[in-house]
N, C-alpha and C. Protein backbone atom coordinates (compact mmCIF):
# COMPACT_ATOMS: atom_id res chain seq x y z
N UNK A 1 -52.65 118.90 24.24
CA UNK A 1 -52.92 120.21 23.67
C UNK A 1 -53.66 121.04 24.71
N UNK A 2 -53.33 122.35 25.14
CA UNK A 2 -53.65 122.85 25.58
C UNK A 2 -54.99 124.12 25.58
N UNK A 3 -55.45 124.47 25.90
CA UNK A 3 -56.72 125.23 25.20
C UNK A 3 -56.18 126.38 24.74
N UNK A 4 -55.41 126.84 25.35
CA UNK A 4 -54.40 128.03 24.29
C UNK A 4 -53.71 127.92 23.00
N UNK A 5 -53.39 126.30 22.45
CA UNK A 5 -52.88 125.91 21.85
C UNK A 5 -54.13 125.58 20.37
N UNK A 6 -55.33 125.70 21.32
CA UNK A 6 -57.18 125.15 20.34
C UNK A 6 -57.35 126.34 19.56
N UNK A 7 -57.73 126.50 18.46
CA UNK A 7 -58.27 127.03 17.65
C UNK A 7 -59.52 128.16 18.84
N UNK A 8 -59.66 129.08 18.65
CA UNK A 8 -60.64 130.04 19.79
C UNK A 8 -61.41 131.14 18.63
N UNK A 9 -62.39 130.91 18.17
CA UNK A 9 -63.72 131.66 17.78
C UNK A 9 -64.30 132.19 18.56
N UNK A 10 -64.48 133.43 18.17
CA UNK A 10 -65.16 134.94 19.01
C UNK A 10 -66.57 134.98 18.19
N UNK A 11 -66.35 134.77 16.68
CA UNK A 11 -67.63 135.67 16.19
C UNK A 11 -67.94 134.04 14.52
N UNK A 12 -69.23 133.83 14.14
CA UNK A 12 -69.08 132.59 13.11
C UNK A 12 -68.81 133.18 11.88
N UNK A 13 -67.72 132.95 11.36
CA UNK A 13 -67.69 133.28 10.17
C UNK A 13 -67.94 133.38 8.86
N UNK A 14 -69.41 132.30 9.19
CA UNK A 14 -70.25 132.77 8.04
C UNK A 14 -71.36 133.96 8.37
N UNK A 15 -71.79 134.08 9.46
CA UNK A 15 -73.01 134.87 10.21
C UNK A 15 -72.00 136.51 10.57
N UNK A 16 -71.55 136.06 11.13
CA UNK A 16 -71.17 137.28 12.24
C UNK A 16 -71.59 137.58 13.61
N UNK A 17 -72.45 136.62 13.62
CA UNK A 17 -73.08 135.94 14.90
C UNK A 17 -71.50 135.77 16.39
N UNK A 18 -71.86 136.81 17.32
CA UNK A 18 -70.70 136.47 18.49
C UNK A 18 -71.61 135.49 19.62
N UNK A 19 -72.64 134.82 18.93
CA UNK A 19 -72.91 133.35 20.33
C UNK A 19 -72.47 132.44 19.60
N UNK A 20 -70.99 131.93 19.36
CA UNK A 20 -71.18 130.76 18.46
C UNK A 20 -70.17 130.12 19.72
N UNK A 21 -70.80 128.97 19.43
CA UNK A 21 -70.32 128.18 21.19
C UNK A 21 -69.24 126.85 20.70
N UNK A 22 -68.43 126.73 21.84
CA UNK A 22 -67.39 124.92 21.57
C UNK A 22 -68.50 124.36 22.26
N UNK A 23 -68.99 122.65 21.45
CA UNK A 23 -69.87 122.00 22.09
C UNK A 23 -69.20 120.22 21.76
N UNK A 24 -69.38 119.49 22.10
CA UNK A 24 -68.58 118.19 22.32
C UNK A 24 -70.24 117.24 21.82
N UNK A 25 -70.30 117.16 21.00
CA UNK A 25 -71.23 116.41 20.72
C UNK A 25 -71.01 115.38 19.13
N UNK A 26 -71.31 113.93 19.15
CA UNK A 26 -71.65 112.76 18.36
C UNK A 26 -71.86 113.65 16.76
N UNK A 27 -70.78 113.29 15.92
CA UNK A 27 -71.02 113.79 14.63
C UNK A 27 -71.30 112.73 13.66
N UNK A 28 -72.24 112.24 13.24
CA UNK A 28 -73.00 111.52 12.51
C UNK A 28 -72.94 111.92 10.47
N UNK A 29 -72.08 110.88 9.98
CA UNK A 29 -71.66 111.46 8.40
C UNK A 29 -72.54 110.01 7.94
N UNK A 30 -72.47 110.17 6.41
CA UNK A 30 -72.79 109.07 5.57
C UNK A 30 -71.61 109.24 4.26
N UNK A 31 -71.46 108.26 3.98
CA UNK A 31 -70.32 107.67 2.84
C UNK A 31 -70.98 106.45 2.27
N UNK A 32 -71.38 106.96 0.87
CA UNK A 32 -71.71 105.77 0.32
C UNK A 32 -72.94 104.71 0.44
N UNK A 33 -73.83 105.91 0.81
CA UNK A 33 -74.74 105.30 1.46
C UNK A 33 -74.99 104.76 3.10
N UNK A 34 -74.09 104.63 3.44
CA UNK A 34 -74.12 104.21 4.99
C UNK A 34 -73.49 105.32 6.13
N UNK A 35 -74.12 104.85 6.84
CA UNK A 35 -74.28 106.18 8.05
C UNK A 35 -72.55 105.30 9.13
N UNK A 36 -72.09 106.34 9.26
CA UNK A 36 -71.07 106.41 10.57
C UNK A 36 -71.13 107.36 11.49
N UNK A 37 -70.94 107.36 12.89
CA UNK A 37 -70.60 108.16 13.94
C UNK A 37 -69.51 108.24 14.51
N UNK A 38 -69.33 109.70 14.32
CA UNK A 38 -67.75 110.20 15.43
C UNK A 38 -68.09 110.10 16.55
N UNK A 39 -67.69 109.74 17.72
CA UNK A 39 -68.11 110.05 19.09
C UNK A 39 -67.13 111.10 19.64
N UNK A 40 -68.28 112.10 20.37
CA UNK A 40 -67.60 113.34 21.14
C UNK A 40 -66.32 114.18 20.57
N UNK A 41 -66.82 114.70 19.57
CA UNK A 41 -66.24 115.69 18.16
C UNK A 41 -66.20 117.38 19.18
N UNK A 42 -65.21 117.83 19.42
CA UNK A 42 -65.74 118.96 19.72
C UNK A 42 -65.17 120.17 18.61
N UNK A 43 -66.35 120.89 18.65
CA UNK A 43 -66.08 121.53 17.39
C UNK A 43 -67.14 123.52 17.96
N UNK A 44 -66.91 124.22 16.95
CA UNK A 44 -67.46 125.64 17.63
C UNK A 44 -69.24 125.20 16.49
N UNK A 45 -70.17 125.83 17.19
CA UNK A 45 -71.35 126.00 16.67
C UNK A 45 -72.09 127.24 16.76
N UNK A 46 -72.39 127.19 15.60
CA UNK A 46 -73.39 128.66 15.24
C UNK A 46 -74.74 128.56 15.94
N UNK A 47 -75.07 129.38 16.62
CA UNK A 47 -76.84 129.34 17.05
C UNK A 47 -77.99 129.89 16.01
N UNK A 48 -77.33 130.63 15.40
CA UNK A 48 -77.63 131.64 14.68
C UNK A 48 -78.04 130.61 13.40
N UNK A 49 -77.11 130.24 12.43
CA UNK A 49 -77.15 129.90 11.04
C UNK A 49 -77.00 128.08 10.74
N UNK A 50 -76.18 128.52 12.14
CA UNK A 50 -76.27 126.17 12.44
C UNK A 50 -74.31 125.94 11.88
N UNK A 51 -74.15 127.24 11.64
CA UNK A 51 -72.70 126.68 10.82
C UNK A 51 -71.50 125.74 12.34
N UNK A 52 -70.74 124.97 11.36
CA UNK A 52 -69.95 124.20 12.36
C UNK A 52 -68.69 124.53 12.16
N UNK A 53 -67.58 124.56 12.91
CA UNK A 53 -66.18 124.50 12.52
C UNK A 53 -64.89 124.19 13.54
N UNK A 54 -64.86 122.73 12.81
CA UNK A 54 -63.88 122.07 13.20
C UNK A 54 -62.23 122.31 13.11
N UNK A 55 -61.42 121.88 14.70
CA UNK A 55 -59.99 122.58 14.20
C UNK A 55 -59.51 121.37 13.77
N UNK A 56 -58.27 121.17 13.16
CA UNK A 56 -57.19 119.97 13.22
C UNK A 56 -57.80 118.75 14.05
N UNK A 57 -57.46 119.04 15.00
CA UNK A 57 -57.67 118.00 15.71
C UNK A 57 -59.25 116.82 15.88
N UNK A 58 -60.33 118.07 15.43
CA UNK A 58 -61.43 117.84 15.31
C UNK A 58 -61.30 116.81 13.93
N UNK A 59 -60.52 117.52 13.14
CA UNK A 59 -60.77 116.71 11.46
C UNK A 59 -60.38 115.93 11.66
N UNK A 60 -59.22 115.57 11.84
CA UNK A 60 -58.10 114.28 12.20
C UNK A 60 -59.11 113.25 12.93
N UNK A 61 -59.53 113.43 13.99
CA UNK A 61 -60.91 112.57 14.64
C UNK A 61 -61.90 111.60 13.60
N UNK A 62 -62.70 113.21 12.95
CA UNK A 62 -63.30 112.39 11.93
C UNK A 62 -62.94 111.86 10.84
N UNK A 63 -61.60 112.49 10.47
CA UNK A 63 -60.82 111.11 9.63
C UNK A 63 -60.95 109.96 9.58
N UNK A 64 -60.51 109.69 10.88
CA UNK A 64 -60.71 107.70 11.45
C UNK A 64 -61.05 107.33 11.90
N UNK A 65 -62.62 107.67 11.60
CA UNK A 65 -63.47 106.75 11.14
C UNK A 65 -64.44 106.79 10.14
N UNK A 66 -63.82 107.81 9.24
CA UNK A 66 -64.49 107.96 8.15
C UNK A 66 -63.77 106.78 6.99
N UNK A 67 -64.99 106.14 6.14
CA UNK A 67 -64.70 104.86 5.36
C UNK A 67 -64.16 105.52 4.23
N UNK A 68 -64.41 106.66 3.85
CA UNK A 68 -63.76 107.17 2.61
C UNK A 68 -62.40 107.38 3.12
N UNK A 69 -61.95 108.22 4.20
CA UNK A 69 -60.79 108.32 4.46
C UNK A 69 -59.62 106.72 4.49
N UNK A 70 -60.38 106.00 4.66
CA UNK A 70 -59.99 104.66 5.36
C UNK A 70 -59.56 104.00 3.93
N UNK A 71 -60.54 104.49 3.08
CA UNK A 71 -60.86 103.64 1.89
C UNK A 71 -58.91 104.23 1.10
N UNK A 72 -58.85 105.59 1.29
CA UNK A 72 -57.93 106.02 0.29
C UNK A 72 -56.53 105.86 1.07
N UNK A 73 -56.83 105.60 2.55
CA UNK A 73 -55.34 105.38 3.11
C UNK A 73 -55.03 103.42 2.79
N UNK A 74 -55.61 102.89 2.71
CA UNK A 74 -55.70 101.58 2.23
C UNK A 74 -55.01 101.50 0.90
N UNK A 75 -55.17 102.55 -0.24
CA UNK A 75 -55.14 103.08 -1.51
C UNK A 75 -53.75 103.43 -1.62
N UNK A 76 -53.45 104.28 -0.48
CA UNK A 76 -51.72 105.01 -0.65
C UNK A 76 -51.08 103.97 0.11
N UNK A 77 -51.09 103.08 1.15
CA UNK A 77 -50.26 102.20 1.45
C UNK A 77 -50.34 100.69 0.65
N UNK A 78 -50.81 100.89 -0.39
CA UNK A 78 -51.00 99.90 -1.38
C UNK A 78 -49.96 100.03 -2.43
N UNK A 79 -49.87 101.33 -2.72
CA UNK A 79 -49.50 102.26 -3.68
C UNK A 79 -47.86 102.16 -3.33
N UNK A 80 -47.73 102.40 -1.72
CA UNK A 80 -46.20 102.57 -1.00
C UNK A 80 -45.86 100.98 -1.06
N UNK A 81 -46.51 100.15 -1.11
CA UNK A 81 -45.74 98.85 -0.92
C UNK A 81 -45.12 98.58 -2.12
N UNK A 82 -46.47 98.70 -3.56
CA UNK A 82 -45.97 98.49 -4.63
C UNK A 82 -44.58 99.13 -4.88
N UNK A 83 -44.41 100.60 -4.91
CA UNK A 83 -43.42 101.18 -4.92
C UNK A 83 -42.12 100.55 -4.73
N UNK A 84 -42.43 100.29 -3.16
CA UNK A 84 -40.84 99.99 -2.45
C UNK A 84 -41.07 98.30 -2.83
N UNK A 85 -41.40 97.33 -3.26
CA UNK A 85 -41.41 96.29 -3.82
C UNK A 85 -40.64 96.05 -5.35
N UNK A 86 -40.86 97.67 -6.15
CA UNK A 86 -40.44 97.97 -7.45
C UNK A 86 -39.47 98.48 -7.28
N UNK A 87 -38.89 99.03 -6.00
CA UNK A 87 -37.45 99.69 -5.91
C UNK A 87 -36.72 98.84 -5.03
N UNK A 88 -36.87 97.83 -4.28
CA UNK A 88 -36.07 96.39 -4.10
C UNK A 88 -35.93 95.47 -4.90
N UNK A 89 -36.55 95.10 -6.08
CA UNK A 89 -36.46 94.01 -6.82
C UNK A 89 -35.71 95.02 -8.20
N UNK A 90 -35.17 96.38 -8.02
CA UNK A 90 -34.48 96.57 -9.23
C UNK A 90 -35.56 97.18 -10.35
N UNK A 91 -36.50 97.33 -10.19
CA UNK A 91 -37.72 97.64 -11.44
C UNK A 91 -37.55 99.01 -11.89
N UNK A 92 -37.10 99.44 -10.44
CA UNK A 92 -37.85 100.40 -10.17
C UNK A 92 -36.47 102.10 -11.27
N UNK A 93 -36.72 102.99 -12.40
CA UNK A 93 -36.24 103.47 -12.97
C UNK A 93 -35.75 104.62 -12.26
N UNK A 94 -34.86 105.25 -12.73
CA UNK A 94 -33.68 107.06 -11.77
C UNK A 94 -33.86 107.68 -12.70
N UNK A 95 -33.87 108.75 -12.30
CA UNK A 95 -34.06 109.94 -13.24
C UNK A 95 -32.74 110.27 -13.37
């Protein structure tokens, strides 16, 4: 991806603040009680109000390794096996 291709903030869109900077820094979440770290998240930051905002690529990052995310993709490929297990053995009903 190219930086032309990155998401580019001029002004924060909660503030209106035009110093809001891209900074590459350790994003630190909790799920469930327990603490996880993204390493080297780059994302735009507010100086002003503290606001953050992540593009695609940023989220996608903290996706995986987020335990909730982890928890519900565990959930849908559970979900897809049953499925295609119920539509090979015949179970499975046509509309």
């Amino acid at each position: 991806m190219t930086m032309n291709d990155r998401l580019q903030i001029k002004r924060c869109p909660t503030c209106g603040n035009d110093r809001i900077e891209r900074v590459v820094r350790d994003v630190t979440r909790s799920y469930e009680g327990h603490s996880y770290t993204v390493p080297a998240v780059e994302f735009y930051h507010c100086r002003k109000c503290g606001e953050k905002v992540y593009d695609r690529e940023a989220m996608l990052k903290i996706e995986a390794f987020s335990p909730a995310y982890r928890k519900r993709r565990a959930l849908a490929g559970a979900r897809t096996h049953s499925i295609a297990a119920e539509t090979t053995s015949g179970r499975a009903t046509g509309g």
